[in-house]
C-alpha atoms as a PDB file:
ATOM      1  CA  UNK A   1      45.408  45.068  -1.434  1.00  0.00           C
ATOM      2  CA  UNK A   2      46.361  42.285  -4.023  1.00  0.00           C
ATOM      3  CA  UNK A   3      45.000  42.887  -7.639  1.00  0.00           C
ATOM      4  CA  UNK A   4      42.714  39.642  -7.969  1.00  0.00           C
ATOM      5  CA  UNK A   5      43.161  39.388 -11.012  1.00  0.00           C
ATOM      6  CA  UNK A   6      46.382  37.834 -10.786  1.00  0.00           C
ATOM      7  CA  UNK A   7      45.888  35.541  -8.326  1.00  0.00           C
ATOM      8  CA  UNK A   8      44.434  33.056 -11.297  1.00  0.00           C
ATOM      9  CA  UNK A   9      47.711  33.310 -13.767  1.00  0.00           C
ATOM     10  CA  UNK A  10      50.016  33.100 -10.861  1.00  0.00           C
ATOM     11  CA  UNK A  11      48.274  29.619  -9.310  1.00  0.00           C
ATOM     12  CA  UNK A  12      48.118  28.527 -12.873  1.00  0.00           C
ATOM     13  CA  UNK A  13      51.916  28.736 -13.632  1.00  0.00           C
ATOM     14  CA  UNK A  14      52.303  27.553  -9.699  1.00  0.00           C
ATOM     15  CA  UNK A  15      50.194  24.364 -10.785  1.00  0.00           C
ATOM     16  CA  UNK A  16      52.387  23.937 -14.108  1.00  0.00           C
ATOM     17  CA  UNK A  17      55.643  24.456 -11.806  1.00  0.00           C
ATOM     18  CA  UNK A  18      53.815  21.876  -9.597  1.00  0.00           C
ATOM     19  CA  UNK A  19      53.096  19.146 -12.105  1.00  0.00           C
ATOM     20  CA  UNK A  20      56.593  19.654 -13.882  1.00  0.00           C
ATOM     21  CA  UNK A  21      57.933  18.745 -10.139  1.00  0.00           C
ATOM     22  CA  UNK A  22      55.829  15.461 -10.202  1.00  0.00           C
ATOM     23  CA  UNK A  23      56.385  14.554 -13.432  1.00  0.00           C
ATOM     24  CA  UNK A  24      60.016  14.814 -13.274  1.00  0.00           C
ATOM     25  CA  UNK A  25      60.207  13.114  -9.083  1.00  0.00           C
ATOM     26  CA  UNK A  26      57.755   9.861 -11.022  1.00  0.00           C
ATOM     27  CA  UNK A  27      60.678   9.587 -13.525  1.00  0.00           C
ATOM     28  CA  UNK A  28      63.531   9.676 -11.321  1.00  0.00           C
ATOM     29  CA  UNK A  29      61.823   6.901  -9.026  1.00  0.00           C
ATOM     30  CA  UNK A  30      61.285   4.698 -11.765  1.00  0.00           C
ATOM     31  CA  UNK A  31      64.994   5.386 -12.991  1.00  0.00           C
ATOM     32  CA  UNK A  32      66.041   4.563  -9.687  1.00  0.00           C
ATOM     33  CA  UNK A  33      64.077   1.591  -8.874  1.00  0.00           C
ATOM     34  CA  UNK A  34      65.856   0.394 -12.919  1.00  0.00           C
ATOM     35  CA  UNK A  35      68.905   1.379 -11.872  1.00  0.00           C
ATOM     36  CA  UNK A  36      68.296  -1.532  -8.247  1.00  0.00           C
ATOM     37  CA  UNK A  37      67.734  -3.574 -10.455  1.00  0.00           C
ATOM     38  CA  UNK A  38      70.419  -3.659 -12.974  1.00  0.00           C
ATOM     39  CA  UNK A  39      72.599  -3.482  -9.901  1.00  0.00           C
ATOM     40  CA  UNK A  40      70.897  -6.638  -8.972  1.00  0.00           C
ATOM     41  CA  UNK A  41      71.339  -8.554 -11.772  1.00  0.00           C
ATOM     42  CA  UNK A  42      75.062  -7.671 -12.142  1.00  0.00           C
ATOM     43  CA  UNK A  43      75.766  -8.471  -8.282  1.00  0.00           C
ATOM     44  CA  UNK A  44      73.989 -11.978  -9.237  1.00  0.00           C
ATOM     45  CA  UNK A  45      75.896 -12.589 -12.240  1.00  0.00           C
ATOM     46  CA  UNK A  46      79.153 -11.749 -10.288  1.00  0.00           C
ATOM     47  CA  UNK A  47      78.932 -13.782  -7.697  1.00  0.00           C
ATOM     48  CA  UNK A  48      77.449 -16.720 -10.066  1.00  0.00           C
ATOM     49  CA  UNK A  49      80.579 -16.089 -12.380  1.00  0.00           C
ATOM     50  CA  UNK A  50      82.956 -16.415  -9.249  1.00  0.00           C
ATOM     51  CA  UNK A  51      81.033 -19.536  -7.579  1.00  0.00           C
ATOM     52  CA  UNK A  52      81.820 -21.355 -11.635  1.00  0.00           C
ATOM     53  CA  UNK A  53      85.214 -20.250 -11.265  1.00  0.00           C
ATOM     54  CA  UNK A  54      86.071 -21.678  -8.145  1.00  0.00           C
ATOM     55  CA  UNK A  55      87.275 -25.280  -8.353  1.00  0.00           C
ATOM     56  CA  UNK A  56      85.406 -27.893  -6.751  1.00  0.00           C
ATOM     57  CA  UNK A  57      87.183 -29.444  -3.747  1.00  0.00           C
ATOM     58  CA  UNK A  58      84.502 -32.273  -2.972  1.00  0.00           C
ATOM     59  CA  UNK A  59      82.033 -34.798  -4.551  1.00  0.00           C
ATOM     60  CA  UNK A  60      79.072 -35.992  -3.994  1.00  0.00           C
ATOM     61  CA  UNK A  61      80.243 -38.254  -1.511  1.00  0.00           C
ATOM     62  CA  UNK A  62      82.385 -35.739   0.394  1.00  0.00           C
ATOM     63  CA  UNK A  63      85.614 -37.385  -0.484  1.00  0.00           C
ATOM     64  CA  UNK A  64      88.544 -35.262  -2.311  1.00  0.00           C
ATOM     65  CA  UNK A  65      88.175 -36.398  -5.898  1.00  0.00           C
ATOM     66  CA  UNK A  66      91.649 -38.033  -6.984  1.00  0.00           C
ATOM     67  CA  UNK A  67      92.255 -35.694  -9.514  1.00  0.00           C
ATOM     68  CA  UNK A  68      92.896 -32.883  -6.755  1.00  0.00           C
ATOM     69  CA  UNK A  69      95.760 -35.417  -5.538  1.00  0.00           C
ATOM     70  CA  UNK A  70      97.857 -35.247  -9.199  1.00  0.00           C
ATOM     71  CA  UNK A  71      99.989 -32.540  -8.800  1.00  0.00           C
ATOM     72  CA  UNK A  72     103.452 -32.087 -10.630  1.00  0.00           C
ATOM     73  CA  UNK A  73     104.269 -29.572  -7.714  1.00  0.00           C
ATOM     74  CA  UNK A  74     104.836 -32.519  -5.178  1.00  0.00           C
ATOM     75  CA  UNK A  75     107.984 -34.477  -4.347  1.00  0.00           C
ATOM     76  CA  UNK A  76     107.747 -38.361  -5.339  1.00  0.00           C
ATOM     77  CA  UNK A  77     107.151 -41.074  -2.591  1.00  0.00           C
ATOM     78  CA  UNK A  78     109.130 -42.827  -0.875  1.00  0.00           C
ATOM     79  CA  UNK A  79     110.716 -45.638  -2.672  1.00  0.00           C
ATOM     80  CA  UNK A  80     109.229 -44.384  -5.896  1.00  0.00           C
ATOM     81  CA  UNK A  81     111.620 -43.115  -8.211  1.00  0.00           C
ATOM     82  CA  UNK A  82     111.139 -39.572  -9.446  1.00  0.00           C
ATOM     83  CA  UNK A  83     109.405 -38.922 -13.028  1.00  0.00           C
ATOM     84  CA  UNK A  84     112.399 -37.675 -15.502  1.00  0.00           C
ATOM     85  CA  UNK A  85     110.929 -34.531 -16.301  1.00  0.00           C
ATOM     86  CA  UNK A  86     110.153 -33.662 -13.157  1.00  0.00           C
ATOM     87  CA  UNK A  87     114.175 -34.444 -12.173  1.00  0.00           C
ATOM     88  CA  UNK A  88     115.263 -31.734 -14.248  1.00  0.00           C
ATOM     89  CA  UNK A  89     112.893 -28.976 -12.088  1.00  0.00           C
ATOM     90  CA  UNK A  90     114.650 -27.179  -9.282  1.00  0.00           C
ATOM     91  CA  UNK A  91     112.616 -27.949  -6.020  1.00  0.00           C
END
């Protein structure tokens, strides 16, 4: 048979071993639950950074603004003769 005694030591050092388990499982949920939401933050601030980076293609009216049209990469008109430093760029 079990010495008694020792029953109240060992669930004492059980409890300890116990609360040291909760203790440390509370901490790593709240460091995780930080940790979402850093992650959340930065995914926002990506994908705001990207959406200021991209150019805008439309106004408010839903026309293409005429600045998209000025491009030096485009050939002249027809009939229109061709800039002079634009003559000198292979095409």
């Amino acid at each position: 048979m079990e010495n008694p005694t020792k029953k109240g030591p060992q669930m004492s050092s059980l409890q300890r071993r116990i609360a040291a388990v909760t203790d440390t499982t509370a901490d790593l949920i709240a460091q995780l639950r930080e940790l979402d939401r850093l992650r959340e933050q930065v995914r926002n601030a990506l994908l705001s950074a990207q959406k200021s980076r991209q150019p805008k293609r439309r106004n408010g009216s839903g026309a293409i603004p005429g600045s998209h049209w000025q491009s030096t990469d485009r050939e002249p008109a027809l009939g229109r003769p061709e800039p002079p430093e634009s003559a000198a760029a292979p095409h």
